[in-house]
C-alpha atoms as a PDB file:
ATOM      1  CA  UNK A   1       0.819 -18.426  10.591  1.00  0.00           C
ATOM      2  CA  UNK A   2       0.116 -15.684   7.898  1.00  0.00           C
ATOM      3  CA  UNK A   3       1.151 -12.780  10.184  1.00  0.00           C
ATOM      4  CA  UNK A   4       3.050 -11.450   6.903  1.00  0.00           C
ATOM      5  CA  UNK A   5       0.247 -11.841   4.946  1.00  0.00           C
ATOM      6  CA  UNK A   6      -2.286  -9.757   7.138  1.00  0.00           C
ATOM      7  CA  UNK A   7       0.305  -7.297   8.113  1.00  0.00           C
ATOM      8  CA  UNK A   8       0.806  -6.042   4.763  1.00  0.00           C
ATOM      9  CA  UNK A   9      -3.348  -5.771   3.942  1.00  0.00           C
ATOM     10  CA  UNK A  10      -3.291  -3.732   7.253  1.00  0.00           C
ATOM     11  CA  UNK A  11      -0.109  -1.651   5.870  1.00  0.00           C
ATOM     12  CA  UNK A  12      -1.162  -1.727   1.987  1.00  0.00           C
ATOM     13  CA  UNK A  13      -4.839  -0.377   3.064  1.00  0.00           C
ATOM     14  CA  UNK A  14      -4.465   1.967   5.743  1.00  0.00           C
ATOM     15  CA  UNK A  15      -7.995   1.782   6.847  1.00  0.00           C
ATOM     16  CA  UNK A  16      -6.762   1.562  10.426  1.00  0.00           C
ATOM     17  CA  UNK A  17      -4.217   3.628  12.452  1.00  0.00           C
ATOM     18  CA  UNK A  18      -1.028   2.444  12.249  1.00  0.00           C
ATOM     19  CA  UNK A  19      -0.188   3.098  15.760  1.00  0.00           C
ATOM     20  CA  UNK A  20      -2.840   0.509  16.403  1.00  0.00           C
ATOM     21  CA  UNK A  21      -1.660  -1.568  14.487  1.00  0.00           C
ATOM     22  CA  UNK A  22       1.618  -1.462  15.575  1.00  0.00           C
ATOM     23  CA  UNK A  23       0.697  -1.607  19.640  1.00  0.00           C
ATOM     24  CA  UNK A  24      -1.468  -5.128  18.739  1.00  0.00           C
ATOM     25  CA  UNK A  25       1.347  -6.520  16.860  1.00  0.00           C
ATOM     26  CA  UNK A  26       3.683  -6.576  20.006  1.00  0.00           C
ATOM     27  CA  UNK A  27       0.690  -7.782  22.119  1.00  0.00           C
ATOM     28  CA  UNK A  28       0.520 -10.580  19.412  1.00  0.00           C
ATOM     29  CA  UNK A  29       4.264 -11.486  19.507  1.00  0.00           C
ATOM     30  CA  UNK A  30       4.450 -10.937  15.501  1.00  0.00           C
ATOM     31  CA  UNK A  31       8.080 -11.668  15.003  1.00  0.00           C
ATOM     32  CA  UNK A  32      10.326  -8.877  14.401  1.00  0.00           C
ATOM     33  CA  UNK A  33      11.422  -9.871  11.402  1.00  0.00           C
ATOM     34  CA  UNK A  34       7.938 -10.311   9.963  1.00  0.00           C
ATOM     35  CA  UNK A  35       6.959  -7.038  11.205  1.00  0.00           C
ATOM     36  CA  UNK A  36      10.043  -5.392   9.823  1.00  0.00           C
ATOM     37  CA  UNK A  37       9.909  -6.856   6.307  1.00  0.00           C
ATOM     38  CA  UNK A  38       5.877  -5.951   6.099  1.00  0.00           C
ATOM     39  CA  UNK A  39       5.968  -2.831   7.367  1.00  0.00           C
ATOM     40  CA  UNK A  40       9.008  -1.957   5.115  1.00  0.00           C
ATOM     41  CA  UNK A  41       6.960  -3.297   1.563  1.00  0.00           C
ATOM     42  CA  UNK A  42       3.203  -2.416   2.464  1.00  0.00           C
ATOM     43  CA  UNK A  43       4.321   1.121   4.133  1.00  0.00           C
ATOM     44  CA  UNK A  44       6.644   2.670   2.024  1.00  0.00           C
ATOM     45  CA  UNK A  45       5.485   1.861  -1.606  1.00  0.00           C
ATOM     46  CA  UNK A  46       2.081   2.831  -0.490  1.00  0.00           C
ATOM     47  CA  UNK A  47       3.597   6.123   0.932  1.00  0.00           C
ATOM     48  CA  UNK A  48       4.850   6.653  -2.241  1.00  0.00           C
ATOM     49  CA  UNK A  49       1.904   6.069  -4.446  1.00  0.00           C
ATOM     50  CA  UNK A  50       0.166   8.697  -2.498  1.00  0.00           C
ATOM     51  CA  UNK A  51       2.463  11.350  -2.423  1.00  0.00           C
ATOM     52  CA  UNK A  52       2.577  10.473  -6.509  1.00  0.00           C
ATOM     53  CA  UNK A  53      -1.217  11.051  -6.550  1.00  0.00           C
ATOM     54  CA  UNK A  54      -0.939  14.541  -4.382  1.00  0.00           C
ATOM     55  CA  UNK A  55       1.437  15.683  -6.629  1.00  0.00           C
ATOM     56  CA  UNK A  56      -0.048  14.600  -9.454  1.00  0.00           C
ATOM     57  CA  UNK A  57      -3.620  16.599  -8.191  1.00  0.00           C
ATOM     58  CA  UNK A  58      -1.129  19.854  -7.701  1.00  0.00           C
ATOM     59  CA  UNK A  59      -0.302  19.496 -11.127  1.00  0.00           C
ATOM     60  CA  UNK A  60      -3.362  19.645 -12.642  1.00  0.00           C
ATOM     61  CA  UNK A  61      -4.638  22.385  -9.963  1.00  0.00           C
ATOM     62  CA  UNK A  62      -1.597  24.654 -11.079  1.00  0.00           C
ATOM     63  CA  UNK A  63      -2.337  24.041 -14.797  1.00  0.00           C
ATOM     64  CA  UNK A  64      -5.914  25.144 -14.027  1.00  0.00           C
ATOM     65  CA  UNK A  65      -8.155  21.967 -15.231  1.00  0.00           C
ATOM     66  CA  UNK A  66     -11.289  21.399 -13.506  1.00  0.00           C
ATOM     67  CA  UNK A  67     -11.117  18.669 -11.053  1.00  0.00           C
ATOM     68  CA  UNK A  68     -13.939  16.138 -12.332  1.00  0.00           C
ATOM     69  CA  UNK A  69     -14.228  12.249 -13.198  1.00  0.00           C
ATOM     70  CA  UNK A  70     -12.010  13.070 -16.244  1.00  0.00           C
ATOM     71  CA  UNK A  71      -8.810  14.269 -14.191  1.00  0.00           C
ATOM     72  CA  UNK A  72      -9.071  10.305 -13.090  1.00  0.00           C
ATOM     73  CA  UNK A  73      -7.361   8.897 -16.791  1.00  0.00           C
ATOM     74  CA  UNK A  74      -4.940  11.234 -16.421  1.00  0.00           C
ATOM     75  CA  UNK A  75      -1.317   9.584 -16.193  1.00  0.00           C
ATOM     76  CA  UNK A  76      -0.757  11.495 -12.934  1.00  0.00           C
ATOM     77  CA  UNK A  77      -3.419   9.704 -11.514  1.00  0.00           C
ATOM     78  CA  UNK A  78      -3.754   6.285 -13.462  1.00  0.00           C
ATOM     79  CA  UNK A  79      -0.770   5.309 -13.158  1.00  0.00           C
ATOM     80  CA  UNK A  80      -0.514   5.319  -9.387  1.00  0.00           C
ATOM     81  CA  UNK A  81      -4.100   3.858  -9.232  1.00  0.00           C
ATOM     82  CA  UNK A  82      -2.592   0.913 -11.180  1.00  0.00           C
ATOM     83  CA  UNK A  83       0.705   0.744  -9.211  1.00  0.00           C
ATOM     84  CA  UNK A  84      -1.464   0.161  -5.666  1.00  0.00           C
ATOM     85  CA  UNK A  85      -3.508  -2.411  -7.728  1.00  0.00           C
ATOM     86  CA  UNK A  86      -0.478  -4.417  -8.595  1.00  0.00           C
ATOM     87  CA  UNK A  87       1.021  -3.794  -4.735  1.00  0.00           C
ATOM     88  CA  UNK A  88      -2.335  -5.039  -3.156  1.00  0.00           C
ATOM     89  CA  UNK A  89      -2.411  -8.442  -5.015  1.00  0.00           C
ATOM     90  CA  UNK A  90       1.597  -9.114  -4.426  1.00  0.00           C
ATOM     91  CA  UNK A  91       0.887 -10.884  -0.564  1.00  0.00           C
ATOM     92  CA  UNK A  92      -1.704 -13.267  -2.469  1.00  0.00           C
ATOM     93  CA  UNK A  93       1.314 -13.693  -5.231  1.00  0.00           C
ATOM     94  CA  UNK A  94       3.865 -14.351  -2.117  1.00  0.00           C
ATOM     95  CA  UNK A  95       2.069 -16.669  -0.595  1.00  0.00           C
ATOM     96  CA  UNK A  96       1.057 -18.584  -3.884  1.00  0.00           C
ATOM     97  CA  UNK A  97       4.712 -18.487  -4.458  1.00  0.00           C
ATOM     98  CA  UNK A  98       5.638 -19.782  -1.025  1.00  0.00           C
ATOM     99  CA  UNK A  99       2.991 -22.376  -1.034  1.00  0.00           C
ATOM    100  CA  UNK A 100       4.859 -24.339  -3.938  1.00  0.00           C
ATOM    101  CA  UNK A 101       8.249 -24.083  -3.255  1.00  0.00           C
ATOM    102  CA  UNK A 102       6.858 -25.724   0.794  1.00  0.00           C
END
């Protein structure tokens, strides 16, 4: 019933291999569809974030600050920090969402 749902924690948080992932979804007949749409929001954003941070650590490597707690508040790395925040909470907001208009 919430295949979405946990499909895009498992994509959003990549704690486990997405191969895995990706072999027990076709031995759990997750729909296409659902595995299509929640591969294609949890994967890519998330892909996206990261590369932001990487960059973002490159940055302040080349410019020669010292990597401690401080480089954290930087924008290169807040900002990203916040955008996975906001990504992570939007399958509770979908299914709040969904749950009214039912």
């Amino acid at each position: 019933d919430n295949a979405f749902n946990y499909l895009m924690v498992l994509r959003l948080v990549p704690i486990f291999p997405f191969f895995a992932i990706n072999i027990a979804c076709g031995a759990l007949e997750v729909r296409l569809s659902t595995y299509f749409w929640a591969t294609l929001i949890g994967m890519i954003p998330g892909t996206l974030i990261y590369t932001w941070v990487g960059t973002g650590l490159g940055f302040a490597i080349n410019q020669g600050k010292d990597l401690n707690l401080g480089i954290i508040f930087e924008p290169q790395f807040i900002y990203p920090i916040i955008g996975l925040a906001i990504l992570s909470i939007i399958p509770t907001l979908y299914k709040k969402i969904k749950g009214k208009t039912s």
